[in-house]
C-alpha atoms as a PDB file:
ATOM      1  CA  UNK A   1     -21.541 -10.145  -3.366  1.00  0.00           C
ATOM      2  CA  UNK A   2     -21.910 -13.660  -3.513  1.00  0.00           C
ATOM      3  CA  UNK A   3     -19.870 -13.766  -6.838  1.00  0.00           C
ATOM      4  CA  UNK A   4     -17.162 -12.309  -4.693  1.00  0.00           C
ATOM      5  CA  UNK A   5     -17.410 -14.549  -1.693  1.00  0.00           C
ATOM      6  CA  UNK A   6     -17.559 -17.873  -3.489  1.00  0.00           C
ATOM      7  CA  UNK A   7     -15.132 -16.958  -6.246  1.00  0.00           C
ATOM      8  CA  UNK A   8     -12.714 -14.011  -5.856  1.00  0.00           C
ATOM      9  CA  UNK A   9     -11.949 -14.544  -2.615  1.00  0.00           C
ATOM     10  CA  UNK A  10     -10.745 -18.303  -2.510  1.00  0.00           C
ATOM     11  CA  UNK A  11      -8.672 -17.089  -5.383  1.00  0.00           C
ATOM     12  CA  UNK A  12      -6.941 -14.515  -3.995  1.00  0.00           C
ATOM     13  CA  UNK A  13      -6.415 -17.078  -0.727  1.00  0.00           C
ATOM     14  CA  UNK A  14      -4.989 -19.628  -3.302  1.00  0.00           C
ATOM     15  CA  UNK A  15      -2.814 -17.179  -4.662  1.00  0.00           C
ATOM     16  CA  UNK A  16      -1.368 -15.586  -1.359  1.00  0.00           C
ATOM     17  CA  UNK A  17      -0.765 -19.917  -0.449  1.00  0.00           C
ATOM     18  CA  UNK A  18       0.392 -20.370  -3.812  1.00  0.00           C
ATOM     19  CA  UNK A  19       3.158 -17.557  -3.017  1.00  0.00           C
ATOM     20  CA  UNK A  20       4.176 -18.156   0.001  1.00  0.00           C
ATOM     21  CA  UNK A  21       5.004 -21.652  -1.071  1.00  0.00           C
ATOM     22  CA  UNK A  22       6.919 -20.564  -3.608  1.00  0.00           C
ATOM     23  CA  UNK A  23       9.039 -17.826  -1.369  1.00  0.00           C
ATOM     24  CA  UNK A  24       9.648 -20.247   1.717  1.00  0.00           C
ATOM     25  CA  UNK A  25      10.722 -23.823  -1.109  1.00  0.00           C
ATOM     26  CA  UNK A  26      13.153 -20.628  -3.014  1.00  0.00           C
ATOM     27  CA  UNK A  27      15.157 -20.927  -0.073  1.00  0.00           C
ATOM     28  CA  UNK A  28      16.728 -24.223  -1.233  1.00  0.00           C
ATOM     29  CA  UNK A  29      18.398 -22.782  -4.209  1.00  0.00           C
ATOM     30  CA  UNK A  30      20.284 -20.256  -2.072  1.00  0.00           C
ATOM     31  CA  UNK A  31      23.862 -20.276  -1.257  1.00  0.00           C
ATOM     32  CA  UNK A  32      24.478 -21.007   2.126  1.00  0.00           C
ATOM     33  CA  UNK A  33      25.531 -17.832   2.987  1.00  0.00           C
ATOM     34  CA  UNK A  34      22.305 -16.262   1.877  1.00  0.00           C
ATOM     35  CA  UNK A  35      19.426 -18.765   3.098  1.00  0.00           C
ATOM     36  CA  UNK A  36      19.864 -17.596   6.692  1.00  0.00           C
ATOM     37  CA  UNK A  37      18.681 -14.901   8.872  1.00  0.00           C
ATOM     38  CA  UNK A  38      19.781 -11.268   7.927  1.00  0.00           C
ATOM     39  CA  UNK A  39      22.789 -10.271  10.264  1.00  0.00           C
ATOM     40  CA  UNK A  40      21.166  -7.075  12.948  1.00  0.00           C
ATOM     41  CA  UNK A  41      24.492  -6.040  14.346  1.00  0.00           C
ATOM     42  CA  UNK A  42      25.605  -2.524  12.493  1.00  0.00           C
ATOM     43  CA  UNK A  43      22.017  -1.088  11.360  1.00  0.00           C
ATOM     44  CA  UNK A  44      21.532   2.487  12.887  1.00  0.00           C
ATOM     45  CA  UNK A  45      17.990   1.775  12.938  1.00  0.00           C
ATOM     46  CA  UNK A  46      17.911  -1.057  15.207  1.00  0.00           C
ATOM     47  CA  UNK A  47      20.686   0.201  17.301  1.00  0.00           C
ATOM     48  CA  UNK A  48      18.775   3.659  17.532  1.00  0.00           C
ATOM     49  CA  UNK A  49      15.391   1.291  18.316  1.00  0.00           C
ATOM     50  CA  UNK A  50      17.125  -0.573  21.133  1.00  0.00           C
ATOM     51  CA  UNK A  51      18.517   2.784  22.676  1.00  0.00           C
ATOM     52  CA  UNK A  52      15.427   4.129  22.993  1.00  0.00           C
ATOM     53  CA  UNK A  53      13.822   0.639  24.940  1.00  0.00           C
ATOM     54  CA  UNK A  54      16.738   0.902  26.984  1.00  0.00           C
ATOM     55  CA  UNK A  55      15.937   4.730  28.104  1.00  0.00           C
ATOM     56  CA  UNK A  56      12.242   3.611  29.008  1.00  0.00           C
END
């Protein structure tokens, strides 16, 4: 257990660090027209979310 405390699990924290590092500096090497937010307007599953907030 203590193997797993002191070793494993820093690692894994290093790695999951180490990763989203890498994710959020990828965003530089984008085009422009891909390094911002996704567009919501036109996905039935959001529009079908929102109706149903609306009705409660």
């Amino acid at each position: 257990m203590t193997f797993i405390r002191q070793n494993v699990g820093p690692f894994i924290i290093l790695l999951i660090f180490l990763f989203a590092l890498v994710a959020s500096s990828a965003r530089i090497f984008l085009p422009t027209d891909m390094s911002g937010p996704a567009p919501v307007t036109g996905s039935i599953l959001i529009q079908g979310l929102l109706m149903m907030l609306k009705l409660t």
